[in-house]
Protein backbone atom coordinates (compact mmCIF):
# COMPACT_ATOMS: atom_id res chain seq x y z
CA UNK A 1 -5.85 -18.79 -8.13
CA UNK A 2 -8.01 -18.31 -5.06
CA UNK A 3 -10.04 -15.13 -4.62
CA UNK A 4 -11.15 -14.90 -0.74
CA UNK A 5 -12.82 -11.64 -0.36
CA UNK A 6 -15.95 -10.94 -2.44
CA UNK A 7 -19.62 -9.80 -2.31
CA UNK A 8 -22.99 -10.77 -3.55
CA UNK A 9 -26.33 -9.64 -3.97
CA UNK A 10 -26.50 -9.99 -0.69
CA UNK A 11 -24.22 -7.08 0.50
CA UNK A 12 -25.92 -4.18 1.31
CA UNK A 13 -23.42 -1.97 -1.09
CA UNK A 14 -23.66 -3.69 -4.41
CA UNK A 15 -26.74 -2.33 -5.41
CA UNK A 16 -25.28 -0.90 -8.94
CA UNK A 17 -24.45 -4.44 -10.12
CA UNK A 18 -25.94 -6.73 -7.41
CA UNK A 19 -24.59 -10.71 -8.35
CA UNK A 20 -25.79 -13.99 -8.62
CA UNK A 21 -23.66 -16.61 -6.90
CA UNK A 22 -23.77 -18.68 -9.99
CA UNK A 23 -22.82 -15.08 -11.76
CA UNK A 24 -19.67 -15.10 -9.55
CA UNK A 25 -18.43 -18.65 -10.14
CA UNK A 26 -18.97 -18.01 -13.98
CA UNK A 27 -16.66 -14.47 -13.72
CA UNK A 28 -14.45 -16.79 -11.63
CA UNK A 29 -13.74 -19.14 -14.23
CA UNK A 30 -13.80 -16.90 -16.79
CA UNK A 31 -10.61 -15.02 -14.35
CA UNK A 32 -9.22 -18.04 -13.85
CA UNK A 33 -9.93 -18.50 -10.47
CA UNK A 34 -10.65 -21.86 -9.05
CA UNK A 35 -11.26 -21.36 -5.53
CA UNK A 36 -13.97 -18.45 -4.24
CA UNK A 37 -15.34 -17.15 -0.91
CA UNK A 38 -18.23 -15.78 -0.68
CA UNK A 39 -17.51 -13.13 2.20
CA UNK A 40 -20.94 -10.83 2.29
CA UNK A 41 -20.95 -7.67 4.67
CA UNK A 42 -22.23 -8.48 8.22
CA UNK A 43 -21.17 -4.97 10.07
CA UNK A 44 -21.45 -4.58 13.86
CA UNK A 45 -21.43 -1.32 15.78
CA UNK A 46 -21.50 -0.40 19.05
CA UNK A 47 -24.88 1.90 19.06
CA UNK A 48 -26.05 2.32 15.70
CA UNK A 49 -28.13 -0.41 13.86
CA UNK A 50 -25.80 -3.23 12.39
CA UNK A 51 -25.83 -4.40 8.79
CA UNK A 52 -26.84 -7.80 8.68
CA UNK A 53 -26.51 -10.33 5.25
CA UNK A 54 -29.18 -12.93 5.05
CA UNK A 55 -26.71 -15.64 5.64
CA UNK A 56 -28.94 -18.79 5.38
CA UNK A 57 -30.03 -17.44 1.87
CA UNK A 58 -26.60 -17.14 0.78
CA UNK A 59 -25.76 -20.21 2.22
CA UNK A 60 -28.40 -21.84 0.54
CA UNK A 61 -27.45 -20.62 -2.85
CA UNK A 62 -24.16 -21.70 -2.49
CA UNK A 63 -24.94 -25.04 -1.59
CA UNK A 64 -27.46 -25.04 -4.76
CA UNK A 65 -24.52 -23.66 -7.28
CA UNK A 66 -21.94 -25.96 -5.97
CA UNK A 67 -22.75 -29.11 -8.14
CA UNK A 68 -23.36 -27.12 -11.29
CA UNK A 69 -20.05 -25.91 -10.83
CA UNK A 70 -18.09 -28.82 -9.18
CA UNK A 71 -14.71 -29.43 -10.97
CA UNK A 72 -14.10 -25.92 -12.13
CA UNK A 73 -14.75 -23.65 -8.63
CA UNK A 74 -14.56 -24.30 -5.45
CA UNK A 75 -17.44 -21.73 -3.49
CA UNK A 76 -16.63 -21.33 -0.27
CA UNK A 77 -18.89 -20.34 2.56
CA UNK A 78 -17.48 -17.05 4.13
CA UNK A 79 -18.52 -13.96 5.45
CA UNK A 80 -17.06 -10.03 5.98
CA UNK A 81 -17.62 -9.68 9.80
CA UNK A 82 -17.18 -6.07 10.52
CA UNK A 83 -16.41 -4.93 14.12
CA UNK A 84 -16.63 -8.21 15.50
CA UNK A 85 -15.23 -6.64 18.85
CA UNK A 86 -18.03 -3.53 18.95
CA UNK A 87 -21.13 -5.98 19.59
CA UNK A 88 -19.06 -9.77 20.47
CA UNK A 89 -23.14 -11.36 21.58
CA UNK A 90 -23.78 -10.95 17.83
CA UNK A 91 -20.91 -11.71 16.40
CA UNK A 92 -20.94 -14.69 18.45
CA UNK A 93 -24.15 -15.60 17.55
CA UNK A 94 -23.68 -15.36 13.74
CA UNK A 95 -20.40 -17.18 13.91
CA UNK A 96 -22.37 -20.29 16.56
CA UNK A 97 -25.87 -20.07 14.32
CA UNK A 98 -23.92 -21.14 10.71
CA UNK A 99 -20.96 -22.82 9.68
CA UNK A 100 -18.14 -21.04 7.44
CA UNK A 101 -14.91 -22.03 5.67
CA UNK A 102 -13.55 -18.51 6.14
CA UNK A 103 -14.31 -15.32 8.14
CA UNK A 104 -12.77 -12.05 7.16
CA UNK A 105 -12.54 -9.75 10.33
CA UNK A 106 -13.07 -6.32 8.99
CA UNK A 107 -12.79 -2.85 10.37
CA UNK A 108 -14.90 0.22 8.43
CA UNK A 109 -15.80 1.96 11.51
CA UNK A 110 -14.41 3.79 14.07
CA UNK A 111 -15.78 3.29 18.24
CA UNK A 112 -18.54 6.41 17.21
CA UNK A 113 -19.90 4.47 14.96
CA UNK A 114 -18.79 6.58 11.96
CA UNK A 115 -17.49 4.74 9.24
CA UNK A 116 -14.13 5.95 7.34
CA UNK A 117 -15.23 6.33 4.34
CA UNK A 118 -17.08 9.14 6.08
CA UNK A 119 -15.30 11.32 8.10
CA UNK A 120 -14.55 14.86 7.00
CA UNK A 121 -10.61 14.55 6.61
CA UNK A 122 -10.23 17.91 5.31
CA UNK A 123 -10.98 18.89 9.49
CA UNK A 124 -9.66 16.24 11.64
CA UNK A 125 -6.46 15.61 12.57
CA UNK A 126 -5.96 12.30 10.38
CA UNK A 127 -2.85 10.87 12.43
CA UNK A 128 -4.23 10.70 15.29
CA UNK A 129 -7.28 9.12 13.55
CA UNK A 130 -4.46 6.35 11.69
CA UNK A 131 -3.25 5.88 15.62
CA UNK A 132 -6.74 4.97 17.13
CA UNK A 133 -7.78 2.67 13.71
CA UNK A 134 -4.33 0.53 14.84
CA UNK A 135 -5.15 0.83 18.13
CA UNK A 136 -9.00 -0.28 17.35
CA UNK A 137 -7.65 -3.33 14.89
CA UNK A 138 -5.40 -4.65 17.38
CA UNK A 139 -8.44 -4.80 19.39
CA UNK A 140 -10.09 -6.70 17.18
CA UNK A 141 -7.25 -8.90 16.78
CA UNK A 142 -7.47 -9.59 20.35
CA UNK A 143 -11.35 -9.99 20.50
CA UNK A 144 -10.52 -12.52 17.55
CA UNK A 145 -13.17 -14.92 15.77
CA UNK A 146 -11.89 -14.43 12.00
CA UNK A 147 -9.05 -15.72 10.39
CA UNK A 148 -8.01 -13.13 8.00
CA UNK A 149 -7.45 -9.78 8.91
CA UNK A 150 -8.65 -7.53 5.90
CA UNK A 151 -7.21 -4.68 4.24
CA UNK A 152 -4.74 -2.96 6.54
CA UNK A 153 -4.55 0.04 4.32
CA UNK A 154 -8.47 0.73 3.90
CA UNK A 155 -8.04 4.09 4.99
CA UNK A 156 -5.42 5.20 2.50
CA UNK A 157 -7.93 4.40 0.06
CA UNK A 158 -10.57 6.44 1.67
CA UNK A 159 -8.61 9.66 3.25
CA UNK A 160 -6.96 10.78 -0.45
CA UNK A 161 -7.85 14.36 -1.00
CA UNK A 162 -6.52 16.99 -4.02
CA UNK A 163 -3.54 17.95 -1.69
CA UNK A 164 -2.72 15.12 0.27
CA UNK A 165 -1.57 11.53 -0.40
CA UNK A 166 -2.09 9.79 2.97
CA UNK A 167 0.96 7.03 3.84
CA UNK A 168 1.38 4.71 6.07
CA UNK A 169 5.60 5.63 6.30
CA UNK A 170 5.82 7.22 10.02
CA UNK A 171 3.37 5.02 11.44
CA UNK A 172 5.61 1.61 11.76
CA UNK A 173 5.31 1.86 15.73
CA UNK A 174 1.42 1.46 15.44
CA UNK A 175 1.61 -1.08 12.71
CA UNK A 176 3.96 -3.15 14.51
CA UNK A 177 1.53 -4.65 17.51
CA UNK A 178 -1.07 -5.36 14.81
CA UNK A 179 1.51 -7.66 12.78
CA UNK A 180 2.54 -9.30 16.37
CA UNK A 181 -1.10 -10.29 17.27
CA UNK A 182 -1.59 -11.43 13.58
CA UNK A 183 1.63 -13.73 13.54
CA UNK A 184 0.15 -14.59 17.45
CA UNK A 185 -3.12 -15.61 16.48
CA UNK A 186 -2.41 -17.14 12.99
CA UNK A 187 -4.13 -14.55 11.39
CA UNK A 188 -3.79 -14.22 7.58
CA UNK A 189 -3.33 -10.51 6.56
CA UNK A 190 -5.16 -9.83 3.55
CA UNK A 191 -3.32 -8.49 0.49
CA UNK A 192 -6.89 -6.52 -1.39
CA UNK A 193 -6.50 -5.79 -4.65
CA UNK A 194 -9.30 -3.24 -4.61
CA UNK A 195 -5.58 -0.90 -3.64
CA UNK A 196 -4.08 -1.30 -7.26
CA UNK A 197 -7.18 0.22 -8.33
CA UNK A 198 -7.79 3.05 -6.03
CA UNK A 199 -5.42 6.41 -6.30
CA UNK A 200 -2.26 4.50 -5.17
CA UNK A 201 -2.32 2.65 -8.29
CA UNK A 202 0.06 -0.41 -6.70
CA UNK A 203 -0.21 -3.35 -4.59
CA UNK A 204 -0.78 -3.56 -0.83
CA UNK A 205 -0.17 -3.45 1.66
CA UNK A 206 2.81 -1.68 1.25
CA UNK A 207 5.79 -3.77 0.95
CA UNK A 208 7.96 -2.48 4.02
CA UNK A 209 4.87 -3.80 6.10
CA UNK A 210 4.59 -7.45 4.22
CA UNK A 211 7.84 -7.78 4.99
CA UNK A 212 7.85 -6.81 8.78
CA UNK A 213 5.42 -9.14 8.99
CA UNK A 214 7.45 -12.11 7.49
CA UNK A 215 10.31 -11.03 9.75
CA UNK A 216 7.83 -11.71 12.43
CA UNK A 217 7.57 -15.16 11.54
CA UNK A 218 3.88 -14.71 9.86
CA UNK A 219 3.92 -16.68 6.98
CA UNK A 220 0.02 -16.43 5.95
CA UNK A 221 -0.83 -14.02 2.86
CA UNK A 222 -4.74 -14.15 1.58
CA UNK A 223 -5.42 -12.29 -1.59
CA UNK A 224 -9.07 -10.72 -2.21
CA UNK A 225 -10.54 -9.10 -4.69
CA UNK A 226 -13.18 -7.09 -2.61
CA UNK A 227 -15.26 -7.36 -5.92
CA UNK A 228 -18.77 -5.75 -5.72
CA UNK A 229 -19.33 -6.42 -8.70
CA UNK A 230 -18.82 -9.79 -10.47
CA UNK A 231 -16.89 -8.34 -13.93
CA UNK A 232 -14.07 -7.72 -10.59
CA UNK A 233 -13.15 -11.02 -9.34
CA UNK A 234 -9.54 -11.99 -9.48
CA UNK A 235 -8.78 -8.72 -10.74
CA UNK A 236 -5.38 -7.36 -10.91
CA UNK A 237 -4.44 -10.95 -9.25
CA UNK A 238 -1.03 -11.34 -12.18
CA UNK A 239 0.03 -8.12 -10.89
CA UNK A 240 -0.85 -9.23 -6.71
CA UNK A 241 1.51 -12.76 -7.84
CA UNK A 242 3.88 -11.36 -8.66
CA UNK A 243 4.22 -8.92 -5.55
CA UNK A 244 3.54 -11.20 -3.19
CA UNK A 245 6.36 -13.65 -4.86
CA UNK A 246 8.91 -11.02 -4.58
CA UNK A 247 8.56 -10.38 -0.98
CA UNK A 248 9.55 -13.83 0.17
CA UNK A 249 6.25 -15.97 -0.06
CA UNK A 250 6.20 -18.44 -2.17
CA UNK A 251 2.29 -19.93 -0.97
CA UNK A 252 -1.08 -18.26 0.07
CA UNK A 253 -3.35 -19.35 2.21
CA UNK A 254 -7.13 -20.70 1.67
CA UNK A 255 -9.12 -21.62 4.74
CA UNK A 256 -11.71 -24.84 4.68
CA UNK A 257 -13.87 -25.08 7.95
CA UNK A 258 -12.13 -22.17 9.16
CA UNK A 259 -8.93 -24.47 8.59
CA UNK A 260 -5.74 -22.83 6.70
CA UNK A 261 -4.36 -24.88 4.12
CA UNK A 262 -1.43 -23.90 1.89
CA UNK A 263 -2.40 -22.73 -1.74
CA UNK A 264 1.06 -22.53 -4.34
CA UNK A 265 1.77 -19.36 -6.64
């Protein structure tokens, strides 16, 4: 199995359990897992201060772990570029300065800067928030420079409160651009199974969406486990198989030198 989103020591947010890369290929062999990326944070705004990785050192470790572990996971060099479109000289440079297999584009934050994990839901109008994060990903989709577009349904995981459960359902007219410019671009949409273990308690994105975008011709599925932590990689990934099976695909997709390749499940 191949897990394509996770984090290191080196991301800023995995301070309760920060990780060795030779800690993550060992949890990914113990998970079965044969083929890893390691995608660290590297989060761009518009006017605040951006969130950079130290990508050479996690480079270099990488490059270090890769023969103790040759024959039993593949470590990829990736990275978690947030907001590429909010500051494009940086996100250029990052991209021009190193080389990756795979770059996830991201989106956390909103045009203010704010990040959704952080805005006060119980006094904003949340669907007109849901219509400007579509809006702002299909911007990013345009702006480009990744080749998997990450968790579509990050802010159902963020926006639950004790008398709402936030959907996606009346939102298919938004949706619907983002899926064309993904199928346009060859971008692979990210099924994260940090979703199974948030409130919704299933796999995502939801299914109507997966399969809107097969209808669109996208045939490119990456599955992540957005582990902070490395006790989380490949987790849930029998239960993410078996969805992503059942909806029509019968391959994911791995990227080498920013190069997709087909990956059987």
């Amino acid at each position: 199995m191949i897990d394509l989103h996770t984090h290191s020591k080196y991301s800023f947010d995995t301070e309760a359990e920060p990780a060795e890369i030779t800690d993550m290929a060992q949890a990914a062999i113990r998970a079965g897992v044969n083929v890893l990326a390691v995608t660290d944070h590297y989060d761009l705004f518009r006017e605040a201060p951006s969130i950079f990785c130290d990508v050479a050192a996690i480079q270099a470790d990488i490059a270090a772990a890769r023969p103790q572990f040759d024959g039993q996971v593949e470590l990829l060099r990736g990275i978690e570029l947030g907001q590429p479109q909010r500051n494009p000289a940086l996100a250029e440079e990052v991209l021009s300065n190193f080389s990756f297999d795979v770059v996830i584009g991201s989106l956390h934050v909103m045009p203010n800067d704010v990040d959704l994990y952080d805005h006060d839901y119980d006094h904003i109008d949340c669907d007109a928030l849901l219509r400007d994060y579509f809006a702002e990903m299909v911007r990013m989709e345009q702006h480009g420079g990744f080749d998997i577009l990450a968790h579509l349904d990050y802010p159902l995981r963020v926006m639950k409160r004790p008398h709402t459960n936030p959907s996606f359902d009346n939102f298919m007219e938004h949706i619907l651009p983002v899926l064309r410019e993904a199928v346009n671009r060859g971008y692979a949409i990210e099924c994260n199974a940090a979703t199974l273990f948030s409130w919704m308690q299933r796999p995502g994105p939801d299914r109507w969406i997966l399969e809107e975008y097969r209808r669109l011709g996208g045939e490119r599925i990456s599955l992540g486990s957005d582990a902070h932590r490395a006790r989380d990689i490949g987790r849930g990934f029998d239960v993410y198989a078996d969805y992503i099976r059942s909806l029509g695909f019968d391959h994911l997709t791995v990227f080498r030198n920013r190069q997709a390749q087909a990956y059987p499940i």
